[in-house]
N, C-alpha and C. Protein backbone atom coordinates (compact mmCIF):
# COMPACT_ATOMS: atom_id res chain seq x y z
N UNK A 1 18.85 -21.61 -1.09
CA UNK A 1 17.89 -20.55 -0.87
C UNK A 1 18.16 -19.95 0.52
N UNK A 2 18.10 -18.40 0.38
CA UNK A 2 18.38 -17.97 1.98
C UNK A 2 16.94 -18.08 2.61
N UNK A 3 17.23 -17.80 4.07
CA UNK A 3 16.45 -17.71 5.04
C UNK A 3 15.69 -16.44 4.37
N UNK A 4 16.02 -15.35 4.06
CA UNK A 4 15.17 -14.41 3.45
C UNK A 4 14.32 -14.51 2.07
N UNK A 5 15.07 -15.29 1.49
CA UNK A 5 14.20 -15.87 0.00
C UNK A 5 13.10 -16.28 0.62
N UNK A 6 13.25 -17.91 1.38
CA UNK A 6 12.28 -18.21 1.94
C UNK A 6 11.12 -17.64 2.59
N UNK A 7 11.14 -16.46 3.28
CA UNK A 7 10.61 -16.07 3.85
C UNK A 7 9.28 -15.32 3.12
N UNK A 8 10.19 -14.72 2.13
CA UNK A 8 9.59 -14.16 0.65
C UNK A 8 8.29 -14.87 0.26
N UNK A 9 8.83 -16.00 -0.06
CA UNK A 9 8.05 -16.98 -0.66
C UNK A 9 6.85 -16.94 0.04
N UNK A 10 7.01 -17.38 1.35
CA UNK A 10 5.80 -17.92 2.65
C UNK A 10 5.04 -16.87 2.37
N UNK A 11 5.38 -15.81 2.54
CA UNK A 11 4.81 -14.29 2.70
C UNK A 11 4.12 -14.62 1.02
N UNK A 12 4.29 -14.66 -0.01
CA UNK A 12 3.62 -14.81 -1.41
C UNK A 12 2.59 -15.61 -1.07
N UNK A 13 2.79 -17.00 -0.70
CA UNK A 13 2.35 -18.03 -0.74
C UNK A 13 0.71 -17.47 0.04
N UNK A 14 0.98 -16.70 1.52
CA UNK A 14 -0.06 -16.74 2.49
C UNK A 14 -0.92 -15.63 1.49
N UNK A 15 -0.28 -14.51 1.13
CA UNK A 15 -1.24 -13.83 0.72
C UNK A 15 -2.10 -13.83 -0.71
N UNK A 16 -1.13 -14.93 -1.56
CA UNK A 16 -2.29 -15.48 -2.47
C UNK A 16 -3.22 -16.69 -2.04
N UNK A 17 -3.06 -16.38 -1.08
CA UNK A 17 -4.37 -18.20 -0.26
C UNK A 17 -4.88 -17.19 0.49
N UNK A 18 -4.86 -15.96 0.40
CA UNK A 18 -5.85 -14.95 1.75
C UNK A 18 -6.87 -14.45 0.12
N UNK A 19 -5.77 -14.06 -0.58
CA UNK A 19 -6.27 -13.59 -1.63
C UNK A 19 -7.38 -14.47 -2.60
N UNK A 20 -7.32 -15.73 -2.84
CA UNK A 20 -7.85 -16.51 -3.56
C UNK A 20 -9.16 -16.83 -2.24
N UNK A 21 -9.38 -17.29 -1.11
CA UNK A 21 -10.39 -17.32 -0.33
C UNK A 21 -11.30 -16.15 -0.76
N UNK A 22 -10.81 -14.88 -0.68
CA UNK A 22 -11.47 -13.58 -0.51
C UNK A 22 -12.06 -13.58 -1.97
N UNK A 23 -11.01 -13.95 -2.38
CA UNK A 23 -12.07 -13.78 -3.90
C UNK A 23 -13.29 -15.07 -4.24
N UNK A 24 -13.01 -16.21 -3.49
CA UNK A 24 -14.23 -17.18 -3.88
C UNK A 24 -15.71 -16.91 -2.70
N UNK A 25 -15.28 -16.07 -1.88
CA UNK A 25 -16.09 -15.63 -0.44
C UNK A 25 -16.98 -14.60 -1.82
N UNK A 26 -17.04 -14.08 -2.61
CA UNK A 26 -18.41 -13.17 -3.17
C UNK A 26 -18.30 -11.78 -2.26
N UNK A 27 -17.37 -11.68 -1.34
CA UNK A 27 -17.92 -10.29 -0.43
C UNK A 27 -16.05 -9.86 -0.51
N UNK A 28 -15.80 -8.59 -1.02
CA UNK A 28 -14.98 -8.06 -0.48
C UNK A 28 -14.05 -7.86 0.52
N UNK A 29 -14.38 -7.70 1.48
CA UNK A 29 -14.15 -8.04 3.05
C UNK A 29 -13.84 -8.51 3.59
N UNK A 30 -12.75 -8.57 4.53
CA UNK A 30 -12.36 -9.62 5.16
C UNK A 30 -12.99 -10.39 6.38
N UNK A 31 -13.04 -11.76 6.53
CA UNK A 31 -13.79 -12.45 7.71
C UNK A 31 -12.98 -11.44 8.86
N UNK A 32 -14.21 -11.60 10.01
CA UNK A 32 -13.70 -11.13 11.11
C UNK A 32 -12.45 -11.25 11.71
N UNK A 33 -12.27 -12.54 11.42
CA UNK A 33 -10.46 -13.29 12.40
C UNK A 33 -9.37 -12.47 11.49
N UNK A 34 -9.86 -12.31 10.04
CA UNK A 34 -8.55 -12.09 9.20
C UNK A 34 -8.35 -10.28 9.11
N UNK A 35 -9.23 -9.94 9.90
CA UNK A 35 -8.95 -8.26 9.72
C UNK A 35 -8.74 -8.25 11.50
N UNK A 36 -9.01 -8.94 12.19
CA UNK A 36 -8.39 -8.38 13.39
C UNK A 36 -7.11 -9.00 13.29
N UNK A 37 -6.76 -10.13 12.86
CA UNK A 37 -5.39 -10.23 12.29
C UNK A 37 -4.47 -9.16 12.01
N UNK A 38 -4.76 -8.61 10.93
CA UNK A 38 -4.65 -7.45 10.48
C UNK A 38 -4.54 -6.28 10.75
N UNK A 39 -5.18 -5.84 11.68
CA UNK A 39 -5.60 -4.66 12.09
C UNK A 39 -4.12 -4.29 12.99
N UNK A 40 -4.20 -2.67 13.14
CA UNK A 40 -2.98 -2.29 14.26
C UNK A 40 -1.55 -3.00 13.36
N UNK A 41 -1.32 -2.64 12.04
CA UNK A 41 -0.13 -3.36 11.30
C UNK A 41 0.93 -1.96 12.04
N UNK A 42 2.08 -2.30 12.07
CA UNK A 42 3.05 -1.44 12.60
C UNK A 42 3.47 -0.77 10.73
N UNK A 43 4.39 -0.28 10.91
CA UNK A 43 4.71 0.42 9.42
C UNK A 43 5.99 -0.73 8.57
N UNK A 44 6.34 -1.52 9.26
CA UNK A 44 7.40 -2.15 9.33
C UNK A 44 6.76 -3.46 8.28
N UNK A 45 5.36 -3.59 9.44
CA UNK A 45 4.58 -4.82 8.54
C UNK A 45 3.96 -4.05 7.38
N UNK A 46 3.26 -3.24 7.67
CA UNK A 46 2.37 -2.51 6.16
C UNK A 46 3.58 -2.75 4.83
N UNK A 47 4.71 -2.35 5.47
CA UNK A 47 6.00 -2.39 4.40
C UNK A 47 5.88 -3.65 3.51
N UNK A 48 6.05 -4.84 4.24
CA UNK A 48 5.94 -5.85 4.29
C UNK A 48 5.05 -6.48 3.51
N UNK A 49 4.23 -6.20 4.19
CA UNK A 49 2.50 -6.95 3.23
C UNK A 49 2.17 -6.47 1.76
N UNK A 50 2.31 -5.18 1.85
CA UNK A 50 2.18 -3.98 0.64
C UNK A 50 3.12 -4.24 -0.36
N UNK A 51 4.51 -4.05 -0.01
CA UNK A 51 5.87 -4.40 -0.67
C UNK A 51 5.43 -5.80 -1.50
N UNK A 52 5.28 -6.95 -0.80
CA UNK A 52 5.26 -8.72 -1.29
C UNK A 52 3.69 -8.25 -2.52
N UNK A 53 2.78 -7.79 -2.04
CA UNK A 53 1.71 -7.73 -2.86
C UNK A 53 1.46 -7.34 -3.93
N UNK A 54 2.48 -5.97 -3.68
CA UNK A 54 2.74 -4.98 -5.12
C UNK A 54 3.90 -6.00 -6.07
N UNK A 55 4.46 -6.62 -5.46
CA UNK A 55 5.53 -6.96 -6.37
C UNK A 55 5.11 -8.12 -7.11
N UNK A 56 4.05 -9.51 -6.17
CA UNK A 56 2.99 -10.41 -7.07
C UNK A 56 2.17 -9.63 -8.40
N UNK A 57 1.47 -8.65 -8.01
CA UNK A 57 0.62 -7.74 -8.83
C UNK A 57 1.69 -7.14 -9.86
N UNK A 58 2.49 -6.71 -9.67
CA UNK A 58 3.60 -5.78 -10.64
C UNK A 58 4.29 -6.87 -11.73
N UNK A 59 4.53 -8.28 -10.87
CA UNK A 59 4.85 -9.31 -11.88
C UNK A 59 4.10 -10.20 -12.49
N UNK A 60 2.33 -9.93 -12.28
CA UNK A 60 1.49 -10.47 -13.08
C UNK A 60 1.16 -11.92 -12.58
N UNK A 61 1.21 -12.09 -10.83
CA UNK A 61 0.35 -12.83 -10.27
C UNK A 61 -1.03 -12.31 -10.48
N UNK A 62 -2.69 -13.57 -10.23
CA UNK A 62 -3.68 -13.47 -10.67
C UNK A 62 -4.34 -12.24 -9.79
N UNK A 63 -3.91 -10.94 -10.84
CA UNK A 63 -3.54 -9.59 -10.27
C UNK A 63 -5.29 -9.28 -9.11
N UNK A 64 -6.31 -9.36 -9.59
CA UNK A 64 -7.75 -8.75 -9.38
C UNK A 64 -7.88 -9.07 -7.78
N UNK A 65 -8.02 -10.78 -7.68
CA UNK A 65 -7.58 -11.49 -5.75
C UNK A 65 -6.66 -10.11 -5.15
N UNK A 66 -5.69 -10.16 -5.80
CA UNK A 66 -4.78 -9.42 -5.06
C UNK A 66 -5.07 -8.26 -4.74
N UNK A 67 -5.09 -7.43 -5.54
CA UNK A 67 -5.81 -5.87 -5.33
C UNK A 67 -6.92 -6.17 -4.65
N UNK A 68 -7.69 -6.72 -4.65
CA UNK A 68 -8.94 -7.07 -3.91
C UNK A 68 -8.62 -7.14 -2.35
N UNK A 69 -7.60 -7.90 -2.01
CA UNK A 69 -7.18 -8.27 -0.45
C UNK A 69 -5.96 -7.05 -0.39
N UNK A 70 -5.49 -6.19 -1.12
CA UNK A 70 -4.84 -4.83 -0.57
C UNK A 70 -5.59 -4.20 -0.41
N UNK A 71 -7.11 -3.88 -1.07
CA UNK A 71 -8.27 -2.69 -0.45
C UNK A 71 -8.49 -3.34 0.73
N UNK A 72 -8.96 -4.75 0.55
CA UNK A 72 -9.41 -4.89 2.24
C UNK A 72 -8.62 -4.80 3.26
N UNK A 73 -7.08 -4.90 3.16
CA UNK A 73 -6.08 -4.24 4.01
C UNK A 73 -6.37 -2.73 4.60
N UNK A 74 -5.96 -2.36 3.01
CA UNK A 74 -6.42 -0.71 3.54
C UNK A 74 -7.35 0.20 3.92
N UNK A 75 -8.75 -0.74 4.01
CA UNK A 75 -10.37 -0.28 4.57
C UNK A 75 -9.46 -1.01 6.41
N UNK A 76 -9.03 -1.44 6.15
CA UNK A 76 -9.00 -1.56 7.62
C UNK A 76 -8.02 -0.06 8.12
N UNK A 77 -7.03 -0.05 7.89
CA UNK A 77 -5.91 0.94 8.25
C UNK A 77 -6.62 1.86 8.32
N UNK A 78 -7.35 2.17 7.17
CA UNK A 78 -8.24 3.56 7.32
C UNK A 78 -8.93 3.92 8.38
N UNK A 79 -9.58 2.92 8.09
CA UNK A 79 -10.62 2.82 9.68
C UNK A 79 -9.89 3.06 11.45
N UNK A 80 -8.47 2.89 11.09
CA UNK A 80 -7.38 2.94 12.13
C UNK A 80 -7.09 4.23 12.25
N UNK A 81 -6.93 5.05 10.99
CA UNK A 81 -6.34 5.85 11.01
C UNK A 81 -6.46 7.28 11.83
N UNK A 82 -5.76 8.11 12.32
CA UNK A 82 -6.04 9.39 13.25
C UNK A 82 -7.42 10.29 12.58
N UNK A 83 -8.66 10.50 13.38
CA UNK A 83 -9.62 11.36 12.49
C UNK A 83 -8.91 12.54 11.79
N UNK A 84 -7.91 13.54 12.34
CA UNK A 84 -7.45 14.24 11.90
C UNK A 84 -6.39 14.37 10.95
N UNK A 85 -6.30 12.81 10.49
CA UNK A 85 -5.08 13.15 9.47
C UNK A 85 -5.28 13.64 8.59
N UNK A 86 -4.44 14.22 7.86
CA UNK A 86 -4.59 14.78 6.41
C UNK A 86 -4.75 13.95 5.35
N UNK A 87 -4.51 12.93 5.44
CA UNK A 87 -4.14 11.84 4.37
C UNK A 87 -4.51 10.58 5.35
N UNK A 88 -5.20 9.90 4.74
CA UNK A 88 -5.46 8.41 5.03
C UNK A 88 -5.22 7.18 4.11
N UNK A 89 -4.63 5.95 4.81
CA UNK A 89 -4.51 4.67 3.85
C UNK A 89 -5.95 4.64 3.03
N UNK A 90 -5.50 4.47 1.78
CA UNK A 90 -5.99 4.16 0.19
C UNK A 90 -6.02 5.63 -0.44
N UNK A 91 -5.62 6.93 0.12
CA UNK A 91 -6.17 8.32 -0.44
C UNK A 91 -4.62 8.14 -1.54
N UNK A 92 -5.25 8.72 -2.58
CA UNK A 92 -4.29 8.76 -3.74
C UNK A 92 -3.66 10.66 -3.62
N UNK A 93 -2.31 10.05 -3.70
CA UNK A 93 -1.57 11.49 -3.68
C UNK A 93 -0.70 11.66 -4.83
N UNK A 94 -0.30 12.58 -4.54
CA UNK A 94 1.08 13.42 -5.59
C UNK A 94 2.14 13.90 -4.08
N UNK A 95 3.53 13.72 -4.55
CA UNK A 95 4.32 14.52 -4.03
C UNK A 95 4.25 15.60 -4.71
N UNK A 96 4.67 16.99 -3.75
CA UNK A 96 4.41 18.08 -4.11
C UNK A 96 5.93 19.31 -3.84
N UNK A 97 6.51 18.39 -2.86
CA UNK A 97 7.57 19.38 -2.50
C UNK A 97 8.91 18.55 -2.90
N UNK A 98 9.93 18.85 -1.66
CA UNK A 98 11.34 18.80 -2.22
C UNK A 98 11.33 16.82 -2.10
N UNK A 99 12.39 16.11 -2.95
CA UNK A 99 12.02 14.73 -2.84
C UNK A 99 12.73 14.29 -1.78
N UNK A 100 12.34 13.54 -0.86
CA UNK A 100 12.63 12.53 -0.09
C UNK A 100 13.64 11.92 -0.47
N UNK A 101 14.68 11.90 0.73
CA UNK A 101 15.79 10.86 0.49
C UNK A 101 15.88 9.72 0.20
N UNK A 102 14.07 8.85 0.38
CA UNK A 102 14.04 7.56 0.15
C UNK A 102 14.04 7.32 -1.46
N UNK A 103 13.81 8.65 -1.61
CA UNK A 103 13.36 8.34 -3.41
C UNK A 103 14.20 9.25 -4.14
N UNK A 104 15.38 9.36 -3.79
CA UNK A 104 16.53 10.21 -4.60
C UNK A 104 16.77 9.78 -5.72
N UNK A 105 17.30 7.86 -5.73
CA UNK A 105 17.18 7.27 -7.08
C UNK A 105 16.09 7.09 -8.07
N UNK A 106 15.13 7.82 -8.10
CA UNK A 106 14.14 8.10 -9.27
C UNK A 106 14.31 9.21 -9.79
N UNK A 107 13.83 9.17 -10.95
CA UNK A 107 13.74 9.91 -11.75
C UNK A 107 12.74 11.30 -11.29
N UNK A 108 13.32 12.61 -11.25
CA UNK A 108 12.50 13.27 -10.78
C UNK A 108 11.18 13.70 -11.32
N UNK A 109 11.11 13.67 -12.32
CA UNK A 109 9.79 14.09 -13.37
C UNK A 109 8.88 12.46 -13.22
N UNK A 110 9.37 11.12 -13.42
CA UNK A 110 8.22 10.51 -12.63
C UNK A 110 7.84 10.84 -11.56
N UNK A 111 8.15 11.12 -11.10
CA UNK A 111 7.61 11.22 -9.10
C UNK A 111 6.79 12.21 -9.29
N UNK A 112 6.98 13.51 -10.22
CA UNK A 112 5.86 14.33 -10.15
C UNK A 112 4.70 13.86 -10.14
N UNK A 113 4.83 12.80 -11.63
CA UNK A 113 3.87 12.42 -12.55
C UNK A 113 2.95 11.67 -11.78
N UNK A 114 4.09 10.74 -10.66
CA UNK A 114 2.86 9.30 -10.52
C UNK A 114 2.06 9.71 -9.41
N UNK A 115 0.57 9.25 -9.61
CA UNK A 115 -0.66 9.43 -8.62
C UNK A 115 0.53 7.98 -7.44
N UNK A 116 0.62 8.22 -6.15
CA UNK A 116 0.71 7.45 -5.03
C UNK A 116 -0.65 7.14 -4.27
N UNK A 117 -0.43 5.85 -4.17
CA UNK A 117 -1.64 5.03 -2.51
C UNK A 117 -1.03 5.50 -1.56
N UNK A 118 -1.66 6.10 -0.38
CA UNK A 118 -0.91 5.99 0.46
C UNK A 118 -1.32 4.42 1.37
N UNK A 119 -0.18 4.11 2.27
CA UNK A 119 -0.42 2.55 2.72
C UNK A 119 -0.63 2.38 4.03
N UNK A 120 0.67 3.79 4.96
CA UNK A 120 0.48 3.74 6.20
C UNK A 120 0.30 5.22 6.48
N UNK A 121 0.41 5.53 7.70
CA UNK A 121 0.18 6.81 8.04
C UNK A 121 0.43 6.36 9.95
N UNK A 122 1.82 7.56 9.67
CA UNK A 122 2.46 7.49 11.13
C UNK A 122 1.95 8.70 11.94
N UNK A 123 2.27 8.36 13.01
CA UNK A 123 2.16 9.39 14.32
C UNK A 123 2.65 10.32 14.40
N UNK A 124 3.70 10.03 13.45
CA UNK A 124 4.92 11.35 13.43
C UNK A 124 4.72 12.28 12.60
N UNK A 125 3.97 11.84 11.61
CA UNK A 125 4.06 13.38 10.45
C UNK A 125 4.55 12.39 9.31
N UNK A 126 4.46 10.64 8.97
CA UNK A 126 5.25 10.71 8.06
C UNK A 126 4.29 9.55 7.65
N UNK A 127 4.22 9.39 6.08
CA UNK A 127 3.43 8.19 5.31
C UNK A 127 4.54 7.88 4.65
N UNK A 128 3.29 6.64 4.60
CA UNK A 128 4.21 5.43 3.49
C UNK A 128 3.22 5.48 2.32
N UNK A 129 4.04 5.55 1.03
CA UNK A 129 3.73 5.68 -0.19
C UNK A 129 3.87 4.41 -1.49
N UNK A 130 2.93 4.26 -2.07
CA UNK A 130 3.06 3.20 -3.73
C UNK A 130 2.66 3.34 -4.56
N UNK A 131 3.29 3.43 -5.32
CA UNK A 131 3.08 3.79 -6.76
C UNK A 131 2.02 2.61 -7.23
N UNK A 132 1.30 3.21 -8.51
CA UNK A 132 0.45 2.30 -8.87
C UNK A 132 1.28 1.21 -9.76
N UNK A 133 0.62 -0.07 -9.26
CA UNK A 133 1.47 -1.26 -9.50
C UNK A 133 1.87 -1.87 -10.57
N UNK A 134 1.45 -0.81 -11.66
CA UNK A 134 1.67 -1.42 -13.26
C UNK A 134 3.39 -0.56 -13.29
N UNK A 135 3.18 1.12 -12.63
CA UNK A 135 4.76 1.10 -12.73
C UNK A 135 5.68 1.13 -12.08
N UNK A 136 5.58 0.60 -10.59
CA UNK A 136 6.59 -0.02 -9.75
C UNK A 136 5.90 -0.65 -8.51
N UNK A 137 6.69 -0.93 -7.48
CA UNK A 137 5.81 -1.69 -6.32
C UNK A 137 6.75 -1.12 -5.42
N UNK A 138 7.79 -0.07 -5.12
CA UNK A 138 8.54 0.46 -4.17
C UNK A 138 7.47 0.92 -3.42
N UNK A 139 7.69 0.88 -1.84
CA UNK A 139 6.93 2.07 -1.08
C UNK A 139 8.24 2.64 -0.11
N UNK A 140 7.80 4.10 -0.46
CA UNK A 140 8.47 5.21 0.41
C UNK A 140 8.12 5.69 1.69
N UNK A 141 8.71 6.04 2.45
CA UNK A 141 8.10 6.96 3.61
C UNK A 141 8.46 8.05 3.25
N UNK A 142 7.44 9.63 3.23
CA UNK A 142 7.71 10.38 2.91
C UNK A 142 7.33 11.53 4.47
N UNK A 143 7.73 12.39 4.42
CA UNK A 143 6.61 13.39 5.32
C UNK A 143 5.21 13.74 4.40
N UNK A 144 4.38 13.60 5.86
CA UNK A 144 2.45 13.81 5.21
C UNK A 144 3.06 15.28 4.61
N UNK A 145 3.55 16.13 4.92
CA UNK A 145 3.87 17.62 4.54
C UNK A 145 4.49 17.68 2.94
N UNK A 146 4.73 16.49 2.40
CA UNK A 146 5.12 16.69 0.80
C UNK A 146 4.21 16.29 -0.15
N UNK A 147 2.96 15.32 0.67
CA UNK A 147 2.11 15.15 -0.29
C UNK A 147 0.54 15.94 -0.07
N UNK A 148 0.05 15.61 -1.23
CA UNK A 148 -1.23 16.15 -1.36
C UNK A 148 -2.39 15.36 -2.14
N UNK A 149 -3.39 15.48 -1.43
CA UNK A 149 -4.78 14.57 -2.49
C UNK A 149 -4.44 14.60 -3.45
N UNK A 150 -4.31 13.51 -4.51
CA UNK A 150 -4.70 13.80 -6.33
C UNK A 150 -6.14 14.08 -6.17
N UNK A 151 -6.65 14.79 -7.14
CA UNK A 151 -7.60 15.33 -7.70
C UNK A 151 -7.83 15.18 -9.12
N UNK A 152 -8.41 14.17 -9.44
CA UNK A 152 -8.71 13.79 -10.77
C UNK A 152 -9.47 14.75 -11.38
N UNK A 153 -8.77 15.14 -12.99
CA UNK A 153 -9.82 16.12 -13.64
C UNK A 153 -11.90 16.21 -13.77
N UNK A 154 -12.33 17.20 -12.89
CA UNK A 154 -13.33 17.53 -12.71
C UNK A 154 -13.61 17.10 -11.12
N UNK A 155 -12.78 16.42 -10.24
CA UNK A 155 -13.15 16.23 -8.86
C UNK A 155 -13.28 17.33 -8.36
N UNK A 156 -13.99 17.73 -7.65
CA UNK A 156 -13.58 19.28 -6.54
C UNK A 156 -12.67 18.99 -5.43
């Protein structure tokens, strides 16, 4: 096993034991220690945490814990996030413009299609993006300038 398998693993391991606490705790939310933990994730880690979580959830670890401790991730980020951004962690988007080099190897008509989470949201003008986890667990960095709110039929 490499040093990176391993690492994999640990990273599975911690966040279904963050995940399984949170879910026997009755409250959503993370304890105080485990969101200032948390809090201030660089994009590198959001990658990281998001990436390992989506891919438990996408392969049919005990999916509900899990999603449960990625909202409470992303109520935190949010809460981080610039008042003025356009887009904040958990706002569901669509790409809208030309595709991103990160996502050249997809298919272009999915990418229209799929509603995105967003996960991070940089300083620079640029988010990180995931597809909903039933049809992949990739996250992209895109520019905030290609995406846009989804708007579910009848939202204003």
């Amino acid at each position: 096993m490499t040093d990176e398998e391993t690492t994999e693993l640990v990273i599975d391991r911690l966040l279904l034991a963050l995940a399984a606490q949170l879910d026997t705790s009755g409250n959503p939310a993370l304890a105080a220690g485990a969101a200032e933990a948390l809090a201030d994730l660089s994009r590198s880690q959001a990658h990281v945490i998001f990436g390992q979580a989506g891919h438990l959830v996408h392969y049919g670890a005990d999916n509900e814990p899990l999603k449960t401790l990625m909202h409470a991730i992303t109520a935190i980020q949010r809460d981080e996030a610039p008042a003025d951004a356009a887009v904040k962690p958990g706002d569901e988007v669509r790409l809208v413009s030309e595709v991103s080099e990160s996502l050249a190897d997809y298919d272009e008509t999915w990418l229209r299609e799929t509603t995105f989470v967003v996960r991070y949201v940089g300083r620079t003008g640029m988010v990180d993006v995931q597809p909903d986890l039933a049809e992949d667990y990739l996250i992209a960095t895109v520019p905030a300038a290609c995406v846009e709110p989804f708007r579910r039929d009848g939202t204003p």
